[in-house]
C-alpha atoms as a PDB file:
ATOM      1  CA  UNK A   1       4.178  27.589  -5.494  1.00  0.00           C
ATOM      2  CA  UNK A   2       3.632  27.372  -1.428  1.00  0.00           C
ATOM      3  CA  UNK A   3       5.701  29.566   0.729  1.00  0.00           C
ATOM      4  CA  UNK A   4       7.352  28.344   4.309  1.00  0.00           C
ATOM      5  CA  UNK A   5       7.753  29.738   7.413  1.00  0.00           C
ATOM      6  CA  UNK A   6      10.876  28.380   8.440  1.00  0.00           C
ATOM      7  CA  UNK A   7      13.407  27.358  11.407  1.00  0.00           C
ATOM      8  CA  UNK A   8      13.040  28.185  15.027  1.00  0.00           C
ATOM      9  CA  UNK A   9      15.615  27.612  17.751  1.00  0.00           C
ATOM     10  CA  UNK A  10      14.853  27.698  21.003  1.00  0.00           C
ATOM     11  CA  UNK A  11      16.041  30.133  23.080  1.00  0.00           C
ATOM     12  CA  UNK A  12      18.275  31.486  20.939  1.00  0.00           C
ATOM     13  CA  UNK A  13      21.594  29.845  22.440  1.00  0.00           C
ATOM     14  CA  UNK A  14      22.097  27.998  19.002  1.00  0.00           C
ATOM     15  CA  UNK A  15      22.663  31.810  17.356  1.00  0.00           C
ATOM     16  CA  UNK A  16      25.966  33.469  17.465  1.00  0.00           C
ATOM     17  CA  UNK A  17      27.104  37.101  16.175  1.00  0.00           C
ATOM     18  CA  UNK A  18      30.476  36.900  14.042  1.00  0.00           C
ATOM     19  CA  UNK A  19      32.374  37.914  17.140  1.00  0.00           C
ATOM     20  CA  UNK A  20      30.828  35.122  19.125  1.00  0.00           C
ATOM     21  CA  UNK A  21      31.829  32.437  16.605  1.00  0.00           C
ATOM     22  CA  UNK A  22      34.849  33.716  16.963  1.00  0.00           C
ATOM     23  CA  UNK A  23      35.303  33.196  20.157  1.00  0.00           C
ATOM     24  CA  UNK A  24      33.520  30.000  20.519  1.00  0.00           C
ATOM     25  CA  UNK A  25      36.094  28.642  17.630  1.00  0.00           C
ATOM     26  CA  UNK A  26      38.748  29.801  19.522  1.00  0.00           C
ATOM     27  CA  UNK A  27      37.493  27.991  22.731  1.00  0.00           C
ATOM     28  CA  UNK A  28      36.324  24.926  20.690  1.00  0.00           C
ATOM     29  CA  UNK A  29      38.732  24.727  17.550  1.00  0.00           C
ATOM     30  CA  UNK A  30      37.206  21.651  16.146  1.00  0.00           C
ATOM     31  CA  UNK A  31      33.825  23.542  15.958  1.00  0.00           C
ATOM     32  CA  UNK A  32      34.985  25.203  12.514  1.00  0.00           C
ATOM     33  CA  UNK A  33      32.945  23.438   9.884  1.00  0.00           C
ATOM     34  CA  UNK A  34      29.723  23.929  12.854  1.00  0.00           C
ATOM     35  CA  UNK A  35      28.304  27.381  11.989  1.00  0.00           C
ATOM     36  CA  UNK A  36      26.093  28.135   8.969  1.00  0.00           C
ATOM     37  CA  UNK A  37      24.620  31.553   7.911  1.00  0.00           C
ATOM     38  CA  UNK A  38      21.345  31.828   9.744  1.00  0.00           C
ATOM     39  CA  UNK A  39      18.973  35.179   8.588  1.00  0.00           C
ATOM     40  CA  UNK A  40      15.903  36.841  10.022  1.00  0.00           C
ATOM     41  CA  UNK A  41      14.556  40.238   8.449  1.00  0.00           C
ATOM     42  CA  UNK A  42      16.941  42.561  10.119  1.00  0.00           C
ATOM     43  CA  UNK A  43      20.413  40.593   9.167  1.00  0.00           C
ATOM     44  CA  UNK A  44      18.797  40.154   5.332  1.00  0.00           C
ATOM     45  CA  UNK A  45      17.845  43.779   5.015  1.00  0.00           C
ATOM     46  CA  UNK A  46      20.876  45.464   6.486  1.00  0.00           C
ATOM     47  CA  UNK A  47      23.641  42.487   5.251  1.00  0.00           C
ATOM     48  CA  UNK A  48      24.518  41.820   9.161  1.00  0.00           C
ATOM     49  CA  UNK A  49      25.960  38.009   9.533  1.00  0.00           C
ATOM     50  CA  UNK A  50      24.615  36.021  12.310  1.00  0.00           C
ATOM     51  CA  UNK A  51      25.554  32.418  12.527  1.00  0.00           C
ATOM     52  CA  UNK A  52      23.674  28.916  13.590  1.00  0.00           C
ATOM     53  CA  UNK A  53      25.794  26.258  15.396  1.00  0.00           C
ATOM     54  CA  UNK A  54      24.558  23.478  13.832  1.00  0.00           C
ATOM     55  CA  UNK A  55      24.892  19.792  15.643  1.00  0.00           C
ATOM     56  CA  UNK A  56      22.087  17.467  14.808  1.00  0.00           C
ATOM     57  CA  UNK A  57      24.533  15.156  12.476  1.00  0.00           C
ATOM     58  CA  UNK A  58      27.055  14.672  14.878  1.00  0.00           C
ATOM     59  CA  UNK A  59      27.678  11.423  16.361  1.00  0.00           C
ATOM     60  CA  UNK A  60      27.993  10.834  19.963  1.00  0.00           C
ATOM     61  CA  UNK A  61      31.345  10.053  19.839  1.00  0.00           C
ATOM     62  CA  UNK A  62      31.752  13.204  18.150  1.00  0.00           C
ATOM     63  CA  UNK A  63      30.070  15.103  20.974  1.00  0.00           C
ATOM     64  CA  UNK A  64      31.784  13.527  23.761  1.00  0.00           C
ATOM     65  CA  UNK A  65      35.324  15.392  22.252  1.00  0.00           C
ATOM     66  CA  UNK A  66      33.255  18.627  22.547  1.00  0.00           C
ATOM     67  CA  UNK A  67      32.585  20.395  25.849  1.00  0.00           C
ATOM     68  CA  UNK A  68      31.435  23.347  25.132  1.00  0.00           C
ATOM     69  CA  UNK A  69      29.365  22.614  21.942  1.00  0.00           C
ATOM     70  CA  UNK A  70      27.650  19.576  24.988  1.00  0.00           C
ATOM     71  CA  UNK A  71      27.373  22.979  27.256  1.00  0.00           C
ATOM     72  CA  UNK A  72      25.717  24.501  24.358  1.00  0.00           C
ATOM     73  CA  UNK A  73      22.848  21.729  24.484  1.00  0.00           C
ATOM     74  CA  UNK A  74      22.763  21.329  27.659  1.00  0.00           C
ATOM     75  CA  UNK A  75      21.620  25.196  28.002  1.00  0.00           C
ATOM     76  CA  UNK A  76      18.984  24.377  25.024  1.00  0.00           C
ATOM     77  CA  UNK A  77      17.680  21.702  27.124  1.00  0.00           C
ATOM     78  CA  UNK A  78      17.539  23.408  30.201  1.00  0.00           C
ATOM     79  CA  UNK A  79      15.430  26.113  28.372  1.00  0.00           C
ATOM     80  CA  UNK A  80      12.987  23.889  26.865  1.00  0.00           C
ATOM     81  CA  UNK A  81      12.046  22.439  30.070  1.00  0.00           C
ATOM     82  CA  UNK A  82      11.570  25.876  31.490  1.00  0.00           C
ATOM     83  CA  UNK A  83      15.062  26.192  33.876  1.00  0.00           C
ATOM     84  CA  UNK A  84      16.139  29.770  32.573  1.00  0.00           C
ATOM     85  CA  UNK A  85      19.185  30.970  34.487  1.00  0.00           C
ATOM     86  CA  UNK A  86      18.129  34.000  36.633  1.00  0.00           C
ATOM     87  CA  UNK A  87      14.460  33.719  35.875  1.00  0.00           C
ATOM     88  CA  UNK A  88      11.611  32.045  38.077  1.00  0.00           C
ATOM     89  CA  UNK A  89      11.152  28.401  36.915  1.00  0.00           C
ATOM     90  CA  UNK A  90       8.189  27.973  34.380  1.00  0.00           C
ATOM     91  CA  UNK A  91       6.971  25.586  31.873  1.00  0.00           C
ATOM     92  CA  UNK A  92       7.316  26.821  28.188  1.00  0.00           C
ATOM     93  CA  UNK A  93       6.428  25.860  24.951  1.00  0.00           C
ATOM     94  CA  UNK A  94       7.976  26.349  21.683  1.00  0.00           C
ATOM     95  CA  UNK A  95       5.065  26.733  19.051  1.00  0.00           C
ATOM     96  CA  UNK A  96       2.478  24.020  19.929  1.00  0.00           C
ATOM     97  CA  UNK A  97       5.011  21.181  20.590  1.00  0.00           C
ATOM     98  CA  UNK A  98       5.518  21.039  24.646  1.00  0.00           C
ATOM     99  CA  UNK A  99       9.143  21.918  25.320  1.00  0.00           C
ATOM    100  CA  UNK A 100       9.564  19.084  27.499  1.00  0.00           C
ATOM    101  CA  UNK A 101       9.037  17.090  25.065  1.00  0.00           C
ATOM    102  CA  UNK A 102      11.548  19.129  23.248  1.00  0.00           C
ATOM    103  CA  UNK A 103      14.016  18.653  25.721  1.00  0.00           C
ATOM    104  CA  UNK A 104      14.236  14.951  25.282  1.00  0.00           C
ATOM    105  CA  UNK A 105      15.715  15.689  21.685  1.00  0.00           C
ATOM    106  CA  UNK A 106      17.923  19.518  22.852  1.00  0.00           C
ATOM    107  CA  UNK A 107      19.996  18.487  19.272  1.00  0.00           C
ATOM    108  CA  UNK A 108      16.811  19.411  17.194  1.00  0.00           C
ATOM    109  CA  UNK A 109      15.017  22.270  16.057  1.00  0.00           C
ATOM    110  CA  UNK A 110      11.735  22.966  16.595  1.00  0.00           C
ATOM    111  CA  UNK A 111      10.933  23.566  13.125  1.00  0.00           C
ATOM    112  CA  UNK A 112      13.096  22.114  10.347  1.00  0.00           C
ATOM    113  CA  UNK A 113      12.912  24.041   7.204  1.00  0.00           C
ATOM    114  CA  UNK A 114      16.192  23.694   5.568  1.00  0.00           C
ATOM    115  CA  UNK A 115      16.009  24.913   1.748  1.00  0.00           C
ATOM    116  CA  UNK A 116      18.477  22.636  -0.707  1.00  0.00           C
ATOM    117  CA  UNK A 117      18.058  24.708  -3.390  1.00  0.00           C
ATOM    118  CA  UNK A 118      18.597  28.367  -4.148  1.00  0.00           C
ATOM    119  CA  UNK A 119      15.253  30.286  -2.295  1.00  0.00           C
ATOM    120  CA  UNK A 120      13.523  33.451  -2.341  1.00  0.00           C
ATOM    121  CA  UNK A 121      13.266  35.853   1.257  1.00  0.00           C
ATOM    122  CA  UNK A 122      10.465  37.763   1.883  1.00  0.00           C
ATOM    123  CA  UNK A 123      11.218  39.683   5.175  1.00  0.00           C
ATOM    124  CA  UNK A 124       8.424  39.291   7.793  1.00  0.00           C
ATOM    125  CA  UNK A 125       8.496  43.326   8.704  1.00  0.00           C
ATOM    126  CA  UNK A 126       9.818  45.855   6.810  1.00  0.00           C
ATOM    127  CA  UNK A 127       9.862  49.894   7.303  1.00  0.00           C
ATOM    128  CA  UNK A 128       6.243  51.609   6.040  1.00  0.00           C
ATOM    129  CA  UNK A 129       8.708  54.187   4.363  1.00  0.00           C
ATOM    130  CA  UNK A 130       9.740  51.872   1.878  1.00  0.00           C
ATOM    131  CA  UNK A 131       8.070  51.919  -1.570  1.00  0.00           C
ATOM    132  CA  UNK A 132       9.440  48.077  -2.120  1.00  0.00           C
ATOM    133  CA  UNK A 133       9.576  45.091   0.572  1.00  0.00           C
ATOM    134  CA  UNK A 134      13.553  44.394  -0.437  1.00  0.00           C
ATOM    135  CA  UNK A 135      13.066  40.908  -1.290  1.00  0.00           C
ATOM    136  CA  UNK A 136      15.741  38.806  -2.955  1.00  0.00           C
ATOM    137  CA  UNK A 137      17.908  35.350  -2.853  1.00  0.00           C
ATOM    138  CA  UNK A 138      19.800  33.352  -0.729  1.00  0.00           C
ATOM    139  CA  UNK A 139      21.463  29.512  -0.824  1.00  0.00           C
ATOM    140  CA  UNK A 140      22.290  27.074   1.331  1.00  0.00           C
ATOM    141  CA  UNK A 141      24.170  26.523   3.389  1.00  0.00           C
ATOM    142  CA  UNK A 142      22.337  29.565   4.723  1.00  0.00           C
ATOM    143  CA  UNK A 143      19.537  28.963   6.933  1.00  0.00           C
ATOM    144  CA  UNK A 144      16.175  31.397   7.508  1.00  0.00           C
ATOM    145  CA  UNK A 145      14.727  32.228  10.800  1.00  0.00           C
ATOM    146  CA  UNK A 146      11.148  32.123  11.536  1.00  0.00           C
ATOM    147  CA  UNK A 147      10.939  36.291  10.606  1.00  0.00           C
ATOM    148  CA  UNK A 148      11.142  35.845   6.921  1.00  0.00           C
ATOM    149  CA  UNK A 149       9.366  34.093   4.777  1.00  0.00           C
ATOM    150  CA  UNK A 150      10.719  31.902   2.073  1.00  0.00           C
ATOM    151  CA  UNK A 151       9.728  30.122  -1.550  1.00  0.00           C
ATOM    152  CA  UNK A 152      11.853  27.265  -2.507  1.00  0.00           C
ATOM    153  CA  UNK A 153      12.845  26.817  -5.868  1.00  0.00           C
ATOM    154  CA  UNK A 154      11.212  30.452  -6.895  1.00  0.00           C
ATOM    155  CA  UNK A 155      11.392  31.593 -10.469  1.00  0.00           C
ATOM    156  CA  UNK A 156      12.351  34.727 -11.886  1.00  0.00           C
ATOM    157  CA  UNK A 157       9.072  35.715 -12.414  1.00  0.00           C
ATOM    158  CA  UNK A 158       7.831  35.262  -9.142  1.00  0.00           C
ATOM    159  CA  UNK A 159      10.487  37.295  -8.000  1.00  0.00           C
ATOM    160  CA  UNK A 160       8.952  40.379 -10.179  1.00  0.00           C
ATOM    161  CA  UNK A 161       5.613  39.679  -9.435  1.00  0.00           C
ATOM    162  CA  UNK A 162       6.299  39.699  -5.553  1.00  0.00           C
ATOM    163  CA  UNK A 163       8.753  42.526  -5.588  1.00  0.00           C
ATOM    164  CA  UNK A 164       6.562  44.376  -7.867  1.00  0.00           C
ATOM    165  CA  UNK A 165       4.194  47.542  -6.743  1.00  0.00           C
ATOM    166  CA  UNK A 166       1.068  45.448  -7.546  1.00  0.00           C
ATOM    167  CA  UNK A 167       2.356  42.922  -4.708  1.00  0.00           C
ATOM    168  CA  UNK A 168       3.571  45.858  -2.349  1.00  0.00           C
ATOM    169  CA  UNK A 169       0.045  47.365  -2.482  1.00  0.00           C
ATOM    170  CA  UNK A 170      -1.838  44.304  -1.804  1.00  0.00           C
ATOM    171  CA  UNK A 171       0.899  43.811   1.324  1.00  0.00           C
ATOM    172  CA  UNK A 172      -0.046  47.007   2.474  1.00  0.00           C
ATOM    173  CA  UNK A 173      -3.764  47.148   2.264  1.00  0.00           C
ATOM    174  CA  UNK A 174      -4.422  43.582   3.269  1.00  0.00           C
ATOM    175  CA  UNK A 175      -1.325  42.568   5.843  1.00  0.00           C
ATOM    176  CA  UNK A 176      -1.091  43.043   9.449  1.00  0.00           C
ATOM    177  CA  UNK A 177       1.538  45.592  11.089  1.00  0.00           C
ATOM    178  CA  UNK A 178       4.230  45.505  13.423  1.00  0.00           C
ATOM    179  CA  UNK A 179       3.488  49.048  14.868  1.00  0.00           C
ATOM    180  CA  UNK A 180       3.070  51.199  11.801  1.00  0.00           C
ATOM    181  CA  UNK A 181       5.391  48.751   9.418  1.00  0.00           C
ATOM    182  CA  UNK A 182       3.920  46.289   7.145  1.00  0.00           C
ATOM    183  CA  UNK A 183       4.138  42.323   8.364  1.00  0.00           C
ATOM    184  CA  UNK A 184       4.455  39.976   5.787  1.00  0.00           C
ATOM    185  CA  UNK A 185       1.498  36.802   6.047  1.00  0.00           C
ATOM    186  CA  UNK A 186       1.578  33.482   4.126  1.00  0.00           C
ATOM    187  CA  UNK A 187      -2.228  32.811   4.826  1.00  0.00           C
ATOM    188  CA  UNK A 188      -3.088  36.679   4.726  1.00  0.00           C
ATOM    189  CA  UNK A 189      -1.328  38.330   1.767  1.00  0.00           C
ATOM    190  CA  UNK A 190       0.378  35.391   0.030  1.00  0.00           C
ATOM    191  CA  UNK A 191      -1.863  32.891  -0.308  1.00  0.00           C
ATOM    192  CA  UNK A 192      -4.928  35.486  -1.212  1.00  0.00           C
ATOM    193  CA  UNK A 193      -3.135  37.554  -3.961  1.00  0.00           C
ATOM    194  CA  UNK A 194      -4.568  37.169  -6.715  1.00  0.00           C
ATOM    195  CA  UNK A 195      -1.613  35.995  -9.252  1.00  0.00           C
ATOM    196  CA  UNK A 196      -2.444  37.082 -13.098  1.00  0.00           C
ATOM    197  CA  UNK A 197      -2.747  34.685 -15.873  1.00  0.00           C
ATOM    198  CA  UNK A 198       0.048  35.131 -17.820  1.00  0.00           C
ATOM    199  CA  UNK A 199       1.317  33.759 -21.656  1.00  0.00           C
ATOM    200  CA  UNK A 200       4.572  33.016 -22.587  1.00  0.00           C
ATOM    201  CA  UNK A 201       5.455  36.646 -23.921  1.00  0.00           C
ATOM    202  CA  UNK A 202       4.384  38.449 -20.518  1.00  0.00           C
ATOM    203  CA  UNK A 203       6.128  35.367 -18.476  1.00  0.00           C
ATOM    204  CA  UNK A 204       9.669  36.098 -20.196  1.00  0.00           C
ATOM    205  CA  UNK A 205       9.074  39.828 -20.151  1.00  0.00           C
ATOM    206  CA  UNK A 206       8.468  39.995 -16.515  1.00  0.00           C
ATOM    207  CA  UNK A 207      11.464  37.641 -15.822  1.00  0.00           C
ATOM    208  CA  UNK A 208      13.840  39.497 -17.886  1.00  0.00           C
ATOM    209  CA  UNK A 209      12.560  42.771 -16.083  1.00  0.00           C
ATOM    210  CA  UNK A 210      13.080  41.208 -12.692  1.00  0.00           C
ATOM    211  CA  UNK A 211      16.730  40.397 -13.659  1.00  0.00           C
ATOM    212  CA  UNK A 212      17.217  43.535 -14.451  1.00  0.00           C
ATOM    213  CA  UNK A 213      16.309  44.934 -10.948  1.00  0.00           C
ATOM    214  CA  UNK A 214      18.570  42.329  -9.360  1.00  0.00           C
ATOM    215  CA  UNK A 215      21.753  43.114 -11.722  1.00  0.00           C
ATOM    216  CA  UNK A 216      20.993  47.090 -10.609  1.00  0.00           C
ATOM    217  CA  UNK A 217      20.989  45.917  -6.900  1.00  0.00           C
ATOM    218  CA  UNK A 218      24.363  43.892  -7.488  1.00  0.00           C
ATOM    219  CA  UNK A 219      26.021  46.957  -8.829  1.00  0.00           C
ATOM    220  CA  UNK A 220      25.850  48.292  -5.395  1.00  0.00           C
ATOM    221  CA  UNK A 221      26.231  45.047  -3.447  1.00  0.00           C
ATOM    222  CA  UNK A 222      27.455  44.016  -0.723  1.00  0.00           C
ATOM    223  CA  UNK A 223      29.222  47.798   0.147  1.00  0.00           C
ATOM    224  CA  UNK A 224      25.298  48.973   0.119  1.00  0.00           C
ATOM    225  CA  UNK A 225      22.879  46.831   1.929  1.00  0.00           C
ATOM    226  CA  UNK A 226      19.385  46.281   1.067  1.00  0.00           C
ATOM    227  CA  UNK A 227      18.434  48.957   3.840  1.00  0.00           C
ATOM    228  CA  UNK A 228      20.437  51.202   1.646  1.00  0.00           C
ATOM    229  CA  UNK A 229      19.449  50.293  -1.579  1.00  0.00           C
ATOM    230  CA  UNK A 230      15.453  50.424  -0.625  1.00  0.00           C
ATOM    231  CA  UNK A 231      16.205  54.183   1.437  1.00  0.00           C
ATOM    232  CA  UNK A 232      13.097  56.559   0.149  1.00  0.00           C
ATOM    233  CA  UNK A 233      16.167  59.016   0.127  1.00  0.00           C
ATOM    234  CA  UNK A 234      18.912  57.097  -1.291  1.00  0.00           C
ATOM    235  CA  UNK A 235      17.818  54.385  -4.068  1.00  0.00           C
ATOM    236  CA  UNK A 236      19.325  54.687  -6.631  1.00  0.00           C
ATOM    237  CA  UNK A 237      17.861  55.704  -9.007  1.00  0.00           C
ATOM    238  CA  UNK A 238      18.887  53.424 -11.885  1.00  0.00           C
ATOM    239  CA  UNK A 239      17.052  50.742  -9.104  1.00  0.00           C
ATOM    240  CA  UNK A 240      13.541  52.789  -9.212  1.00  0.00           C
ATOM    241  CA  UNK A 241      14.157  53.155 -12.842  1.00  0.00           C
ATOM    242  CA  UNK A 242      14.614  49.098 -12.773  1.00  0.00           C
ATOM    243  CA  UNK A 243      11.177  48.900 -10.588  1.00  0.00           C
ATOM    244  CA  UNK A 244       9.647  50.996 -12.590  1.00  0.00           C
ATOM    245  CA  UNK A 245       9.830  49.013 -15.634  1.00  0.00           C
ATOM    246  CA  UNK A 246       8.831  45.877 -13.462  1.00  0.00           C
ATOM    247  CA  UNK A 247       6.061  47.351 -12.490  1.00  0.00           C
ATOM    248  CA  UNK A 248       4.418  48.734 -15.328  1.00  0.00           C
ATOM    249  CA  UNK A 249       4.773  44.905 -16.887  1.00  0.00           C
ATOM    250  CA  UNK A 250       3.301  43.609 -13.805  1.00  0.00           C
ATOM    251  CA  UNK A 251       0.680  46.400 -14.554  1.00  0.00           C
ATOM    252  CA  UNK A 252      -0.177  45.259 -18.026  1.00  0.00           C
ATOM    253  CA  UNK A 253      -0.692  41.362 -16.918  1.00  0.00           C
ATOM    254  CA  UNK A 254      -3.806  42.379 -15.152  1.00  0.00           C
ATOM    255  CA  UNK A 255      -4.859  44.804 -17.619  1.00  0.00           C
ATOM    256  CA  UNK A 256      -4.429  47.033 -20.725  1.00  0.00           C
ATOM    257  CA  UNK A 257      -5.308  49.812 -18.748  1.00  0.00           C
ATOM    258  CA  UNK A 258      -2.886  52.115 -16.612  1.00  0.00           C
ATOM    259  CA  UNK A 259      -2.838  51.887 -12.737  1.00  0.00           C
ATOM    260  CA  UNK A 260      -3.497  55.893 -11.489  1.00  0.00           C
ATOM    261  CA  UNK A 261      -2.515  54.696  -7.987  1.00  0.00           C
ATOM    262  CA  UNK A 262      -2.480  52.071  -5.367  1.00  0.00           C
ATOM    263  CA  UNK A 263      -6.081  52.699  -4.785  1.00  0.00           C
ATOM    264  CA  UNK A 264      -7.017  51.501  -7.922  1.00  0.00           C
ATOM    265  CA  UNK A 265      -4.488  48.653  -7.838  1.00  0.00           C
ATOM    266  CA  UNK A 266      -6.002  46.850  -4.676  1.00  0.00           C
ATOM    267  CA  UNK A 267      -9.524  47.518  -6.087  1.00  0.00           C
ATOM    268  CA  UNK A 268      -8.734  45.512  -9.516  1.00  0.00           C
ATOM    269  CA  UNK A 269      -7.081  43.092  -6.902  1.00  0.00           C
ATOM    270  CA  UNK A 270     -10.137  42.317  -4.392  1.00  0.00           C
ATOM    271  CA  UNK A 271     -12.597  42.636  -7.925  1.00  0.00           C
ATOM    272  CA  UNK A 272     -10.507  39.502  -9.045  1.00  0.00           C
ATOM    273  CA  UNK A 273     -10.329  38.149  -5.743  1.00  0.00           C
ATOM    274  CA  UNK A 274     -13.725  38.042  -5.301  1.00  0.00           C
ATOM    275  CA  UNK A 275     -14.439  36.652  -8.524  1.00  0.00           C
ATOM    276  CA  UNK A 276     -11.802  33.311  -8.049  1.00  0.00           C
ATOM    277  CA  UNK A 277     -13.547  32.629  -4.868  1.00  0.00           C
ATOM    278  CA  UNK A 278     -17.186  32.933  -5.399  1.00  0.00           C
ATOM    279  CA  UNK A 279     -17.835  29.834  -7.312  1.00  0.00           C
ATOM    280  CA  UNK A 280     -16.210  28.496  -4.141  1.00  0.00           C
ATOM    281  CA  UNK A 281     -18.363  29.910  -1.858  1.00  0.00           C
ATOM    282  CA  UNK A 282     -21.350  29.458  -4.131  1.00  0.00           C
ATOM    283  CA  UNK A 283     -20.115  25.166  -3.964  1.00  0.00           C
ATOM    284  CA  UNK A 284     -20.267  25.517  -0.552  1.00  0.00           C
ATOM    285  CA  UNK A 285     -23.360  27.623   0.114  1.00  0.00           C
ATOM    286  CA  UNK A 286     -25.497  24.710  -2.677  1.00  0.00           C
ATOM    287  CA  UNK A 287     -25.920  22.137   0.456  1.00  0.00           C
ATOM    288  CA  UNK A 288     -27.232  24.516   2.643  1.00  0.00           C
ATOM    289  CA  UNK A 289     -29.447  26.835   0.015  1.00  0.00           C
ATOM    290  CA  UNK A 290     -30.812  22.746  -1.126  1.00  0.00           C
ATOM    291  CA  UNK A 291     -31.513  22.150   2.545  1.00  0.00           C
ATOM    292  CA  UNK A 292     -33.713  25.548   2.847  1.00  0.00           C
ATOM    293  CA  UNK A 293     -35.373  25.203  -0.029  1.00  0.00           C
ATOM    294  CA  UNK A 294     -36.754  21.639   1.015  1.00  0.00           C
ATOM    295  CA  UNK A 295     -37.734  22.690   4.671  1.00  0.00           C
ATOM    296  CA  UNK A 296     -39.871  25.412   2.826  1.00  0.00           C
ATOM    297  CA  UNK A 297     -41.249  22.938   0.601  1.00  0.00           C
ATOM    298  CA  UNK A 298     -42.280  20.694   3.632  1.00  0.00           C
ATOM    299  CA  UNK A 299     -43.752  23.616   5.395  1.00  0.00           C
ATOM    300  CA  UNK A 300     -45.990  24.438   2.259  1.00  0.00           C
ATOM    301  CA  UNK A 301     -47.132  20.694   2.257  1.00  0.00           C
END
């Protein structure tokens, strides 16, 4: 199952705070039905609410009715072509798409990932002195930022295999930081983790154990965000008992054996990760170990 990297808005004047909505609305009633939940890492972990105007659907008849919504895009415009209010005038780009180019279309977003379906969040960065990255679920009309990543369509299973201490430790051995805290990669930790083989018994066992951890975290929710929840000082404790379970299932899809530590979980991890990709690497090496083999057999002639 691939994971996506999702929306970007340029310059960040499509992005409003509650209290900002709330003023824009008041400015612009008919802009109501406009704002969606957008979420980065920070506003999943801690349950803060930031908002996306969203305008591509509207019809230019529509727009002409709307002043400050055409103000709106007219500031997203002037910011893709690199005229920033009270900055020197320079050429930007937004990823590797020229923002002038951007600027002929200021309605659109630079990337479009827009989940239809119910999707799992996996927050970009998240604090080194958490034992879990506090991943979990959101729906549309919700729509994720470009600092978390996301798995449409995710099963309860790969929800306990992610959130799981098997997953945390390869995060933490084999990710990047931001300063000291772990930063979540699709190419780096993602797509390299080595994902067990599991039957139908250790499938449904894992799911139901993942459930579990989410009906513990909904006992709590929303009064106690996911900061809270995942606090090395105050999870609660029916939660790590949750996790605990999780991850001892987790444990037993990769072997019989018990984990002593993390240490020995990322060593059974790159063992197996060596092993899927050397007949890979072997496949590729065969052309080149062929070619060798006949230069030294011209040589001898």
């Amino acid at each position: 199952m691939s994971m996506d990297a999702p929306i970007q808005v340029g310059g960040g004047f499509y992005i409003f705070t509650t209290e900002e909505r709330r003023r824009f609305e008041q400015l612009e009633p008919a802009s109501k039905g406009m704002f969606v939940p957008f979420i980065g890492s920070h506003e999943f972990i801690n349950g803060e609410e930031r908002w996306l105007l969203s305008v591509q659907n509207l019809s230019p008849n529509e727009l002409a009715s709307l002043p400050h919504v055409r103000h709106v895009i007219s500031q997203v415009r002037d910011f893709r072509l690199g005229l920033i209010e009270g900055k020197n005038k320079r050429r930007i780009k937004e990823g590797s798409t020229d923002g002038a180019k951007l600027a002929q279309y200021p309605t659109r977003f630079h990337v479009t990932v827009r989940p239809t379906t119910p999707f799992l969040v996996v927050p970009e960065t998240s604090s080194e002195r958490r034992e879990y990255i506090p991943i979990g679920w959101a729906e549309p009309p919700t729509v994720p930022s470009s600092l978390v990543r996301i798995v449409p369509d995710a099963t309860p299973v790969l929800f306990g295999l992610l959130t799981s201490r098997m997953h945390n430790a390869w995060l933490k051995f084999i990710g990047g930081r931001m300063k000291s805290d772990p930063r979540y990669s699709i190419d780096i930790v993602y797509n390299t983790f080595p994902m067990p083989r599991l039957d139908d018994n250790q499938a449904s066992t894992i799911a139901n154990l993942a459930t579990a951890v989410l009906d513990e975290r909904a006992r709590w929710q929303p009064a106690s965000s996911l900061a809270h929840l995942y606090d090395p000082l105050g999870m609660p404790p029916e939660l790590k008992s949750a996790h605990r379970r999780l991850d001892a299932a987790v444990d037993k899809a990769y072997r019989r054996e018990a984990f002593a530590s993390d240490r020995h979980r990322v060593e059974h991890l790159m063992a197996l990760y060596e092993r899927e990709n050397a007949p890979l690497a072997a496949k590729a090496a065969a052309p080149l170990v062929r070619r060798r083999r006949a230069t030294v057999q011209a040589n001898a002639n």
